[in-house]
PDB file of N, CA and C in Angstrom:
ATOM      1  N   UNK A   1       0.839  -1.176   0.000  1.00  0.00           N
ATOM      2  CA  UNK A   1       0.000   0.000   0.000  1.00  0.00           C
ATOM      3  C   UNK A   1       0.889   1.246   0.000  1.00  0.00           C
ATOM      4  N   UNK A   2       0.226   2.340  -0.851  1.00  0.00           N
ATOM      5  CA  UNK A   2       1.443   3.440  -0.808  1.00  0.00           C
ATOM      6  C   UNK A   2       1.103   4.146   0.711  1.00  0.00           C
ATOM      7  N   UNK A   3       2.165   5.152   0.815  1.00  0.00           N
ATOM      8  CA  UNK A   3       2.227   5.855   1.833  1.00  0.00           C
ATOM      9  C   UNK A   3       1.231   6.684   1.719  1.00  0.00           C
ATOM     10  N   UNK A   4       0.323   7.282   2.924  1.00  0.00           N
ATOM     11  CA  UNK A   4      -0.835   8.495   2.696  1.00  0.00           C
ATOM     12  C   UNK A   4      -0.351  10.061   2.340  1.00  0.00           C
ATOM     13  N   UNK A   5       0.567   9.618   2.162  1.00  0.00           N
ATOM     14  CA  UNK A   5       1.224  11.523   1.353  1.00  0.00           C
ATOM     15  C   UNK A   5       0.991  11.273  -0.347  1.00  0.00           C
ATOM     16  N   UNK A   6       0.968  10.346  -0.383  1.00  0.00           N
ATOM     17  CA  UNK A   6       0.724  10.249  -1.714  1.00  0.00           C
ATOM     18  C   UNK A   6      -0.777  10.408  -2.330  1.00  0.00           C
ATOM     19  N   UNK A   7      -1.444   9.668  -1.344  1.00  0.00           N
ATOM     20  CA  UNK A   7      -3.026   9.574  -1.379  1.00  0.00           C
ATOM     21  C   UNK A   7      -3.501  10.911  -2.196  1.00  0.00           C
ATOM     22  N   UNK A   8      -4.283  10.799  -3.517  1.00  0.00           N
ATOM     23  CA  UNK A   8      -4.700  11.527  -4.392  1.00  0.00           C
ATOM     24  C   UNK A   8      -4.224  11.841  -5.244  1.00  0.00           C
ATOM     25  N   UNK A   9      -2.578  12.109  -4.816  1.00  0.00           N
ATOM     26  CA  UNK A   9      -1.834  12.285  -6.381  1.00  0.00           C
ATOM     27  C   UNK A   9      -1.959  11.414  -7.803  1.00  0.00           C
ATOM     28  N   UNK A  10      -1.775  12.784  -8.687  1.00  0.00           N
ATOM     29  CA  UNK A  10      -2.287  11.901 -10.270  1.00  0.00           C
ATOM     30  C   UNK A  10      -0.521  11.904 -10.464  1.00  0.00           C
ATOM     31  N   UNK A  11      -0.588  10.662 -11.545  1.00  0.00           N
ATOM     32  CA  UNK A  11       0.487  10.401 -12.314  1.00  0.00           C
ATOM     33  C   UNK A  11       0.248   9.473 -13.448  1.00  0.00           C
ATOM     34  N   UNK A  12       1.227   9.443 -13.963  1.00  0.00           N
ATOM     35  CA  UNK A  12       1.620   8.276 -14.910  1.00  0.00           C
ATOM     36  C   UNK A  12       1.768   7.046 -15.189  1.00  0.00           C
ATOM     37  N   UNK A  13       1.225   5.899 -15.393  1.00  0.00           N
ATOM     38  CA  UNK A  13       1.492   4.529 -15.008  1.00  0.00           C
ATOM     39  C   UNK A  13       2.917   4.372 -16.769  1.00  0.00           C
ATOM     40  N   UNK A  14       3.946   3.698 -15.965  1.00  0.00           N
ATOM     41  CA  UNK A  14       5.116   3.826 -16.838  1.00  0.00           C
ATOM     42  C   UNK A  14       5.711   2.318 -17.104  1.00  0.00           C
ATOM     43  N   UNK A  15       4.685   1.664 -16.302  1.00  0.00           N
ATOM     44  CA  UNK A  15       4.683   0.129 -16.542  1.00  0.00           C
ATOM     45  C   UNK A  15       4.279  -0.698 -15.578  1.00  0.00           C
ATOM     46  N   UNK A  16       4.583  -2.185 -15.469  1.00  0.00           N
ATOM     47  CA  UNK A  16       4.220  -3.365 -14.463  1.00  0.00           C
ATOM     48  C   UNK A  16       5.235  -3.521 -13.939  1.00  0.00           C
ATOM     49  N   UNK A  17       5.303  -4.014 -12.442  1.00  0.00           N
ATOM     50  CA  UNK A  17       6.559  -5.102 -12.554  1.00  0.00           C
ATOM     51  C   UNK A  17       5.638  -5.807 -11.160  1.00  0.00           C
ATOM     52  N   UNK A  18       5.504  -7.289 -11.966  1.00  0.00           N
ATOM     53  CA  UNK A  18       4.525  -8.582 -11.664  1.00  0.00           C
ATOM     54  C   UNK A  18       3.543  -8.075 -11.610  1.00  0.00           C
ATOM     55  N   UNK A  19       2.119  -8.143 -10.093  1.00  0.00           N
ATOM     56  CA  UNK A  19       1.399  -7.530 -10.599  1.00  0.00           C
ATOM     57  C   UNK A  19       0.753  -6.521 -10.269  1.00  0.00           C
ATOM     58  N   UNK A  20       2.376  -5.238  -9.877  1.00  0.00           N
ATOM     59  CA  UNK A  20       2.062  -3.805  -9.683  1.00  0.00           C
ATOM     60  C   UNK A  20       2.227  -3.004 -10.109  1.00  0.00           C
ATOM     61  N   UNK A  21       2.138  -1.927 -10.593  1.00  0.00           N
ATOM     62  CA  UNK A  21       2.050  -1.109 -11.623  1.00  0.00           C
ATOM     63  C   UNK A  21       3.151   0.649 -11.290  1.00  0.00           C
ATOM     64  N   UNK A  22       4.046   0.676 -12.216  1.00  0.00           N
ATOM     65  CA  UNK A  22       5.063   1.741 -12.025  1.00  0.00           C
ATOM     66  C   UNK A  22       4.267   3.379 -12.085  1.00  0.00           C
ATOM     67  N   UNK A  23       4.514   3.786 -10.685  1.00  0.00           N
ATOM     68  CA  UNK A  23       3.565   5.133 -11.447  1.00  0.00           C
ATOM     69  C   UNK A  23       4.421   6.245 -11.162  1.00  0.00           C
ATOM     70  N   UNK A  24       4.407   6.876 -12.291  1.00  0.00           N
ATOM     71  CA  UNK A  24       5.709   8.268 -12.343  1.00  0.00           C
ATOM     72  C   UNK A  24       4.975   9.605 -11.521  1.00  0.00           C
ATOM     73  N   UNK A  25       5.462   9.949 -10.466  1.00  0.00           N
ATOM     74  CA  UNK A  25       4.637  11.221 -10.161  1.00  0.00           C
ATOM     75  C   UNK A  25       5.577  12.554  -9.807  1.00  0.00           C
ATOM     76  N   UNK A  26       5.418  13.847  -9.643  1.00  0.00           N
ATOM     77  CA  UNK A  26       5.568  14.529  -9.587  1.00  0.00           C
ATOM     78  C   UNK A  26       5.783  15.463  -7.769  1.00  0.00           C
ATOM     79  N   UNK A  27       6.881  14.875  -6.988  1.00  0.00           N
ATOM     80  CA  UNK A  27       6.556  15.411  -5.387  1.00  0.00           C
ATOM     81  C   UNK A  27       7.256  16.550  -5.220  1.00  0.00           C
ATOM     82  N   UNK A  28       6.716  17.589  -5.340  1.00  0.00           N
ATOM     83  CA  UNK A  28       7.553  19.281  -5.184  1.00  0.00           C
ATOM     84  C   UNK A  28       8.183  19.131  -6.211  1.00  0.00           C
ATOM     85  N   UNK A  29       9.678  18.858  -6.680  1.00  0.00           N
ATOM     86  CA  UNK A  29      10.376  19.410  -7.463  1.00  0.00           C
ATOM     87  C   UNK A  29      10.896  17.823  -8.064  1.00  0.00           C
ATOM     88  N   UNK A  30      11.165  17.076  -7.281  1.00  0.00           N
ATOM     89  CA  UNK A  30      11.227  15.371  -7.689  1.00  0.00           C
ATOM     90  C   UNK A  30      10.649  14.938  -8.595  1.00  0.00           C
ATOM     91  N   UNK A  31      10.851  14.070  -8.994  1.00  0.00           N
ATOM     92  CA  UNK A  31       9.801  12.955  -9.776  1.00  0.00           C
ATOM     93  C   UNK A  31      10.486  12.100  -9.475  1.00  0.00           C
ATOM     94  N   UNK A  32       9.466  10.883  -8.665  1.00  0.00           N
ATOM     95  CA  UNK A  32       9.258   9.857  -7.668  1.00  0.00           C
ATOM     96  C   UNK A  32       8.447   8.875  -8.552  1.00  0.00           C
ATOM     97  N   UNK A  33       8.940   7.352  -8.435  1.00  0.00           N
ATOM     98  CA  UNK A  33       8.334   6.641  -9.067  1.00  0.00           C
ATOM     99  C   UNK A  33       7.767   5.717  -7.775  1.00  0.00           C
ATOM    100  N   UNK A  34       6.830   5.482  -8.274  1.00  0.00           N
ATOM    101  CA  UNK A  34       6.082   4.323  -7.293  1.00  0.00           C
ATOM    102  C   UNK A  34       5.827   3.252  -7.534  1.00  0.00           C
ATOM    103  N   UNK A  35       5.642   2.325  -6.928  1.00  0.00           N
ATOM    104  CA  UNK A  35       5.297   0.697  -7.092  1.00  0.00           C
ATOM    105  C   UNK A  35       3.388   0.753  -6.301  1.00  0.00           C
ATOM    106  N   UNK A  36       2.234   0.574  -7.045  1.00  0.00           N
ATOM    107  CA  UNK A  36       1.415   0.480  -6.772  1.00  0.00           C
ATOM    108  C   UNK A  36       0.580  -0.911  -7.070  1.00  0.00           C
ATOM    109  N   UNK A  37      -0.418  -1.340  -6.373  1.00  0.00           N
ATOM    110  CA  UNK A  37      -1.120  -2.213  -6.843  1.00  0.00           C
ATOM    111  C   UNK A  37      -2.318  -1.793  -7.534  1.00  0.00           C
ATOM    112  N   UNK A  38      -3.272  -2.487  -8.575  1.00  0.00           N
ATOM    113  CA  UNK A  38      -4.325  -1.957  -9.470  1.00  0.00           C
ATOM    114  C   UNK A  38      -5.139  -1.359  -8.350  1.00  0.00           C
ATOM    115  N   UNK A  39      -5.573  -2.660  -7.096  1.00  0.00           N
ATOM    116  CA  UNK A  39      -6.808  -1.777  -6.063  1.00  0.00           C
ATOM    117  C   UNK A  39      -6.660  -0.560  -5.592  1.00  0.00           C
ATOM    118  N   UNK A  40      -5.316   0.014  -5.203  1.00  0.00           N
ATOM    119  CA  UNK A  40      -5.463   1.776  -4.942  1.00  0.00           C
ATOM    120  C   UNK A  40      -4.837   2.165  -6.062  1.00  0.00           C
ATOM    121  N   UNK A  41      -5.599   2.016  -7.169  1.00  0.00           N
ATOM    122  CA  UNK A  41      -5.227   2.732  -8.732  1.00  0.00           C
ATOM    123  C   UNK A  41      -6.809   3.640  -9.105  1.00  0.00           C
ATOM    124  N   UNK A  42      -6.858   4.658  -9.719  1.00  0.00           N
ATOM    125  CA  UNK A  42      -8.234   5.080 -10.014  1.00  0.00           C
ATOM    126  C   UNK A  42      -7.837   5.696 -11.547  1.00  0.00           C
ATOM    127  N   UNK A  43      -8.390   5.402 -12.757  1.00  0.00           N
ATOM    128  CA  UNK A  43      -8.253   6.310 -13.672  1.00  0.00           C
ATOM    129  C   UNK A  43      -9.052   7.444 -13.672  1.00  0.00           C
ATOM    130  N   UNK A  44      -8.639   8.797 -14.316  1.00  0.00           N
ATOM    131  CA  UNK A  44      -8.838   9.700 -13.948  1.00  0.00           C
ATOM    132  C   UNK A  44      -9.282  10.178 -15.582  1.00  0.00           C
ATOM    133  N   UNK A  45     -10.476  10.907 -16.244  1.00  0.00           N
ATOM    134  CA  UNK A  45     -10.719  11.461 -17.231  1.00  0.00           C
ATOM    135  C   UNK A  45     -10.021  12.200 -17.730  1.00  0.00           C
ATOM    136  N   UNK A  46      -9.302  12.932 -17.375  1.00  0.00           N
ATOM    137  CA  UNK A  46      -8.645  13.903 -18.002  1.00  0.00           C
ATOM    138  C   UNK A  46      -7.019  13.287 -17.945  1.00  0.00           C
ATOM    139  N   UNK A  47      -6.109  14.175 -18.704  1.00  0.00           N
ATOM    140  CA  UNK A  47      -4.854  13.140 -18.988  1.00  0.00           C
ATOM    141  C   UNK A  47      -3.910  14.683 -18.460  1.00  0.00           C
ATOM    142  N   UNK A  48      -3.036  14.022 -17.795  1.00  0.00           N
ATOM    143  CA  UNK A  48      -2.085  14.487 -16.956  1.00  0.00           C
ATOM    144  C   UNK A  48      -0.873  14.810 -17.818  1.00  0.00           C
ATOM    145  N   UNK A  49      -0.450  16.035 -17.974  1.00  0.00           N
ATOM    146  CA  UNK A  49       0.730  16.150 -18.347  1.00  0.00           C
ATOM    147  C   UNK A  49       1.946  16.185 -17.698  1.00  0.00           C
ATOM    148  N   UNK A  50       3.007  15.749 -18.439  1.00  0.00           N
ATOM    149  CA  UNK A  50       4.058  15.232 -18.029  1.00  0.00           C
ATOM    150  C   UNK A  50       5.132  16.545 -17.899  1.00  0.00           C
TER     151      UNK A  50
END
């Protein structure tokens, strides 16, 4: 489960690895990649720029 600082942030899914999903995000000035699972994944309508 990710950490709750993360909770809401949009990002990028930038791939799998087994069966969790790489998500590129944006923290202050960083870009932080994450290891997530699909259940706290939400797609979001609108598309996030990079």
């Amino acid at each position: 489960m990710p950490h709750p600082k993360y909770h809401g942030q949009q990002g990028i899914v930038e791939g799998r690895r087994g069966r969790a999903y790489l998500v590129s995000i944006n923290d202050g000035n960083k870009s932080k990649t994450l290891l997530s699972r699909p259940e706290h994944l939400v797609k979001v309508k609108e598309q996030v720029k990079k």
